[in-house]
N, C-alpha and C. Protein backbone atom coordinates (compact mmCIF):
# COMPACT_ATOMS: atom_id res chain seq x y z
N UNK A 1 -4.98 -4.92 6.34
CA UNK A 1 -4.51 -3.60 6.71
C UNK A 1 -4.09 -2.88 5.43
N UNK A 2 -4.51 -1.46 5.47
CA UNK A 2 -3.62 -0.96 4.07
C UNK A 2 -2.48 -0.52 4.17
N UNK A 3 -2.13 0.00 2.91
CA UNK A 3 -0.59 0.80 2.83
C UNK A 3 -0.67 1.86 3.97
N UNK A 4 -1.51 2.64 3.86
CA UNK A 4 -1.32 3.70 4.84
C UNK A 4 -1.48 3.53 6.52
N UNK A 5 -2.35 2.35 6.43
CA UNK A 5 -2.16 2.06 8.43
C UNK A 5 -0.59 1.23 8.26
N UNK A 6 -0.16 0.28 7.69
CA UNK A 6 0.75 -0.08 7.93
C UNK A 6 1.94 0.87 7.57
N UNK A 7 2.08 2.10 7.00
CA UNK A 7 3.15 3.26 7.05
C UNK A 7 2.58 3.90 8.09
N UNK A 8 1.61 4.29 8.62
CA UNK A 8 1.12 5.15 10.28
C UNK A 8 2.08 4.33 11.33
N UNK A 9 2.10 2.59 11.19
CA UNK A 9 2.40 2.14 12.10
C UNK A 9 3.88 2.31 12.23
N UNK A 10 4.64 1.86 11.17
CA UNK A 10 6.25 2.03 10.89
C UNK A 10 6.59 3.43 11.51
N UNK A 11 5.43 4.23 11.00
CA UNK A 11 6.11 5.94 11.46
C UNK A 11 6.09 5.95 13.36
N UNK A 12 5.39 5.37 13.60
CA UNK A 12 5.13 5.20 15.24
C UNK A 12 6.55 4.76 15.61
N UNK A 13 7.23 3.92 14.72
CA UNK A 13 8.12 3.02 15.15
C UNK A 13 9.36 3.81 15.42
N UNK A 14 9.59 4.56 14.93
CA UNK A 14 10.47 5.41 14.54
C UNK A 14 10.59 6.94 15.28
N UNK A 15 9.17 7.40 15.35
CA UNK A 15 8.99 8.25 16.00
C UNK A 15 8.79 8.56 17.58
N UNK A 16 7.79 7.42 17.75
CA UNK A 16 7.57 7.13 19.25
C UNK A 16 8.81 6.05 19.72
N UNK A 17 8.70 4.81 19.40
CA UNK A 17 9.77 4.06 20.16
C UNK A 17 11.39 4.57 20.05
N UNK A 18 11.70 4.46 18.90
CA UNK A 18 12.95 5.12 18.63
C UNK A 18 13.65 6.37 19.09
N UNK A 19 13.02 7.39 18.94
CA UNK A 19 12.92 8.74 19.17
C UNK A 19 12.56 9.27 20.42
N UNK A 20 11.40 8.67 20.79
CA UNK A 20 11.16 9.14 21.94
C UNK A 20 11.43 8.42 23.05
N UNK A 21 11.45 7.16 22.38
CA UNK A 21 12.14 6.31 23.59
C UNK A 21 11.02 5.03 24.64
N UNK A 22 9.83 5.61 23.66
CA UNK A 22 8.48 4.86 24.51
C UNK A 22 8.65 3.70 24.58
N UNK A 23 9.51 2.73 25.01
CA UNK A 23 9.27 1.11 24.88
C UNK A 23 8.38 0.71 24.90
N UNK A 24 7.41 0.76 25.87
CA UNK A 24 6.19 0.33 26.24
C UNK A 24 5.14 0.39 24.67
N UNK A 25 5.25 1.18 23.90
CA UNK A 25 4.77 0.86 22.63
C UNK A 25 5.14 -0.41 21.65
N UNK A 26 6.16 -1.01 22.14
CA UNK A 26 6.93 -1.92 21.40
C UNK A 26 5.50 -3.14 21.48
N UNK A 27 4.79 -3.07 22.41
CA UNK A 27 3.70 -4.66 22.71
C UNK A 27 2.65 -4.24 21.37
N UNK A 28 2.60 -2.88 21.48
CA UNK A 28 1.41 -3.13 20.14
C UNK A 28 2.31 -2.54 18.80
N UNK A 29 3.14 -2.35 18.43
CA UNK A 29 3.54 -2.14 16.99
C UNK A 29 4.80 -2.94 16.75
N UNK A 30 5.10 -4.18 17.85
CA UNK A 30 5.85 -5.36 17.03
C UNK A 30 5.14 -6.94 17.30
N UNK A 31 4.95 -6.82 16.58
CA UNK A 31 4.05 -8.56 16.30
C UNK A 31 4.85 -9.57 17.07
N UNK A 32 5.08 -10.55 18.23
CA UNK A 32 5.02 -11.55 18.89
C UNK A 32 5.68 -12.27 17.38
N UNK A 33 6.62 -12.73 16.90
CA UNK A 33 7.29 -14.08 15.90
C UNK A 33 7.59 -13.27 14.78
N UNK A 34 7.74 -11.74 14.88
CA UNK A 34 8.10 -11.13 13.72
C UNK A 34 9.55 -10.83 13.48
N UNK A 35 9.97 -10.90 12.06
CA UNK A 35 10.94 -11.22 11.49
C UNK A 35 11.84 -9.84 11.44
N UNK A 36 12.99 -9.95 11.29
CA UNK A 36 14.00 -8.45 11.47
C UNK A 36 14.80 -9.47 10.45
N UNK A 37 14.90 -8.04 9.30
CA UNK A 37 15.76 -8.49 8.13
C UNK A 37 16.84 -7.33 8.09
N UNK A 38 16.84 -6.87 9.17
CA UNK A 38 17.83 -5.37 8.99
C UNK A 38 19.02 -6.19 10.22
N UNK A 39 19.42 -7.56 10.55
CA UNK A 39 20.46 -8.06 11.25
C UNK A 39 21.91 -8.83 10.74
N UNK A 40 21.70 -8.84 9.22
CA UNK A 40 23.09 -8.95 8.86
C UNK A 40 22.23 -9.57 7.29
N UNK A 41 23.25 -11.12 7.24
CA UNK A 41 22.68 -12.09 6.05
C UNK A 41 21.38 -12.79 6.75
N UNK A 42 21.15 -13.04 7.85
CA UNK A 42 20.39 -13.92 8.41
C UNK A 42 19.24 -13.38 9.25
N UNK A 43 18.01 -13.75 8.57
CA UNK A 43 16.72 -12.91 8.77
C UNK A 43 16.65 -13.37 10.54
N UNK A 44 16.19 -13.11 11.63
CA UNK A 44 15.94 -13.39 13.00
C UNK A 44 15.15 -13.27 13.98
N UNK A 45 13.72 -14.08 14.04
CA UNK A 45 13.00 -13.88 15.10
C UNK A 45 13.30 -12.15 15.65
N UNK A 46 12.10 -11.52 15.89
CA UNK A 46 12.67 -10.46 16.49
C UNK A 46 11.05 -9.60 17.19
N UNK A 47 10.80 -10.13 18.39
CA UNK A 47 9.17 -9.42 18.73
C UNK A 47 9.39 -8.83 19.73
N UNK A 48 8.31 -7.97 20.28
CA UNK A 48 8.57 -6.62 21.53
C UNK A 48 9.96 -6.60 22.35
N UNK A 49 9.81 -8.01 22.52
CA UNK A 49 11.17 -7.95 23.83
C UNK A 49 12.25 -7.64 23.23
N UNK A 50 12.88 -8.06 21.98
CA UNK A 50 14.22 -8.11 20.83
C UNK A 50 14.15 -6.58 20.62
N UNK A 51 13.20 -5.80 20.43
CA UNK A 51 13.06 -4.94 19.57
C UNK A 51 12.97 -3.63 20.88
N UNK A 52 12.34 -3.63 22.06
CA UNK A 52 13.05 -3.21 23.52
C UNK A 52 14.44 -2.93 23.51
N UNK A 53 15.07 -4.23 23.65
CA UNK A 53 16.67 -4.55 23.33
C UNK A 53 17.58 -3.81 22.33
N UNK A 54 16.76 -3.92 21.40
CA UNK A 54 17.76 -2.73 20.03
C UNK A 54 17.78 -1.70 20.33
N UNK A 55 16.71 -1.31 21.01
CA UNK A 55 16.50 0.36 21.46
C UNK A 55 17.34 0.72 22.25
N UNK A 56 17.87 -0.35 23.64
CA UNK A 56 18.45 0.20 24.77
C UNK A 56 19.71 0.06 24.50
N UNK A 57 20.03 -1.00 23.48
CA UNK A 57 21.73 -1.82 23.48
C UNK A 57 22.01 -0.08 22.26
N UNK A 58 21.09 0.29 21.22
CA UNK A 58 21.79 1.70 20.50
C UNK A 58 21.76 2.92 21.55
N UNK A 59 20.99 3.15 22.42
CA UNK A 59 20.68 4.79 23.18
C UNK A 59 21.56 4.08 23.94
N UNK A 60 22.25 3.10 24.46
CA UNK A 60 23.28 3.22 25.65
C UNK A 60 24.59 3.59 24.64
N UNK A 61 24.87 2.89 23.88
CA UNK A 61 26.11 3.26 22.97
C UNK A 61 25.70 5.23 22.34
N UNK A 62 24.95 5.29 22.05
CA UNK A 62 24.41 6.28 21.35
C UNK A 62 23.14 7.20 21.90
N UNK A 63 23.22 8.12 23.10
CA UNK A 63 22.49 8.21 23.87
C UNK A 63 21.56 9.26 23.13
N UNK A 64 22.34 10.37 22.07
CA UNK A 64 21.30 11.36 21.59
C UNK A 64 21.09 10.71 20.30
N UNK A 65 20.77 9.07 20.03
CA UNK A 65 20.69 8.74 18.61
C UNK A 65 18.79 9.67 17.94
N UNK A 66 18.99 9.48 17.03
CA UNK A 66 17.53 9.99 16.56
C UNK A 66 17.15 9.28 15.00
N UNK A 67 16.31 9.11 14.92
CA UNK A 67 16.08 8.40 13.12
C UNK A 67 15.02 9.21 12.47
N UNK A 68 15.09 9.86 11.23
CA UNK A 68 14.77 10.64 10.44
C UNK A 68 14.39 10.12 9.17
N UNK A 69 13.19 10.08 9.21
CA UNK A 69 12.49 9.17 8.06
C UNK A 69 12.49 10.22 7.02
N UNK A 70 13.01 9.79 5.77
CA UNK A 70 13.48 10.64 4.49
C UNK A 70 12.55 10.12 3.68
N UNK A 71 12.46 8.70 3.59
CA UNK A 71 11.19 8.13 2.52
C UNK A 71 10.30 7.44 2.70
N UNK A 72 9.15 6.82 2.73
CA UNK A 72 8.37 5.45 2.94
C UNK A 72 7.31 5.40 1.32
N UNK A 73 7.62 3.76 1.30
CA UNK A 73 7.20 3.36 -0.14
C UNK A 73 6.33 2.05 0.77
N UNK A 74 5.03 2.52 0.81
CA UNK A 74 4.20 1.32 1.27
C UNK A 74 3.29 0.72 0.15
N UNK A 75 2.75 -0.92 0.24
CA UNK A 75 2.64 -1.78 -0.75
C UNK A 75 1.67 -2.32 -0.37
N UNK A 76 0.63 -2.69 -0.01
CA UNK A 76 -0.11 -3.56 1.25
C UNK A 76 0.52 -3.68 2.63
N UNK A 77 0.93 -5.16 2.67
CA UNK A 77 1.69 -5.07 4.03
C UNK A 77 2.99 -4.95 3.79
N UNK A 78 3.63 -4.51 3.03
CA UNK A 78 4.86 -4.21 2.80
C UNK A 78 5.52 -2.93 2.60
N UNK A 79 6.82 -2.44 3.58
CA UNK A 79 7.32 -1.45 3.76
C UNK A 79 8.74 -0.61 3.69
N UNK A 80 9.61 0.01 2.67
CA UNK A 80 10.29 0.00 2.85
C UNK A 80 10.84 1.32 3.29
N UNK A 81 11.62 1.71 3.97
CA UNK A 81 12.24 3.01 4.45
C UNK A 81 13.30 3.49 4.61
N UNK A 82 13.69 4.37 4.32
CA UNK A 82 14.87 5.72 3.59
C UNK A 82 14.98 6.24 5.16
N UNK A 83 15.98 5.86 5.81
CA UNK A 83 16.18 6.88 6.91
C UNK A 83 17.59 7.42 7.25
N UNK A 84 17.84 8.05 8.05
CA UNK A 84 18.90 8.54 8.12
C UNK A 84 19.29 8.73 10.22
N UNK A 85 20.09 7.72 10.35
CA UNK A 85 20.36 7.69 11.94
C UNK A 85 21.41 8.40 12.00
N UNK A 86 21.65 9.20 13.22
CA UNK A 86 22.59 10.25 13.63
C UNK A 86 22.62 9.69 15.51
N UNK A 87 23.65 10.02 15.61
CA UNK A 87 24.36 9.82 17.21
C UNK A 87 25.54 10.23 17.56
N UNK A 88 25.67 10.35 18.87
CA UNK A 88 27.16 10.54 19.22
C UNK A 88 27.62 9.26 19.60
N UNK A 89 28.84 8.53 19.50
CA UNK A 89 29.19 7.39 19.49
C UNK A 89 29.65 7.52 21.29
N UNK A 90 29.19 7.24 22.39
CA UNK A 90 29.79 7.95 24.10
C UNK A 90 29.88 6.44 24.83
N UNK A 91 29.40 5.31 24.17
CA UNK A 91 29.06 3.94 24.68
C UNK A 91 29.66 3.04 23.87
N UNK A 92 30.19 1.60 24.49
CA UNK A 92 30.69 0.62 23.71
C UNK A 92 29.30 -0.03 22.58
N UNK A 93 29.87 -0.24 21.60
CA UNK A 93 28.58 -0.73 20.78
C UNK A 93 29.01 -1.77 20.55
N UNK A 94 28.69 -3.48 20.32
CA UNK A 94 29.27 -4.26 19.66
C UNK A 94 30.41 -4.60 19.33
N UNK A 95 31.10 -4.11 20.66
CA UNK A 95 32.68 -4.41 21.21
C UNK A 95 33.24 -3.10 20.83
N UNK A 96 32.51 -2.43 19.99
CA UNK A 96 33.74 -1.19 19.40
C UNK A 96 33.18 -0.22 20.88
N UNK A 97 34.30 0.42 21.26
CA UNK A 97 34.71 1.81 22.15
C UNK A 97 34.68 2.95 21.65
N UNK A 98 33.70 4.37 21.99
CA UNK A 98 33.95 5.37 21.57
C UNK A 98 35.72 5.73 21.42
N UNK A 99 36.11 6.96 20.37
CA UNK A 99 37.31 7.07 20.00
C UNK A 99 37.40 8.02 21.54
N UNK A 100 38.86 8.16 22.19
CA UNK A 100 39.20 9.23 23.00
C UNK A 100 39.26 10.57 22.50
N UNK A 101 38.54 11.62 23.16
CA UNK A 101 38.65 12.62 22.95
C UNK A 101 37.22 13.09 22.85
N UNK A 102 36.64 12.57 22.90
CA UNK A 102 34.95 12.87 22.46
C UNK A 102 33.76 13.27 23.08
């Protein structure tokens, strides 16, 4: 695959699943045993179903979240990206509670 189908695909990721919310895209633009290095120190299994899950566990905490791709530096199969996430915090996220008043 080149740099540019594999940045078409990332932009899908972002645009369609993320953004728009398409889960159902998640079966063809996350690989079945693929790796998520964006989960702390510890890289983690992470394919359609995991990656479903991130979507619903942030838009329930963060219902108008949106991600705004600022950069992409593609390499072959390698990708890295400059984005910028925005939300209203209205849902518990990872034990934390929106602040009162909001």
């Amino acid at each position: 695959m080149s740099a540019r189908e594999t940045e078409r695909i990332v932009r899908r990721i972002y645009d369609e699943l993320w953004n728009e919310r398409r889960l159902g895209v998640a079966r063809e633009l996350i690989a079945e045993g693929a790796i998520n290095y964006d989960t702390g120190l510890v890289p983690m299994p992470f394919g359609p179903k995991e990656m479903k899950g991130a979507v619903l566990m942030v838009t329930a905490a963060f219902p108008d979240n949106r991600h705004e791709v600022e950069e992409i530096i593609a390499e072959g199969d390698r990708v890295v990206v400059r984005c910028a996430l925005t939300g209203t915090h209205l849902g518990e996220f990872m034990g934390l509670r929106p602040r009162a008043g909001r």
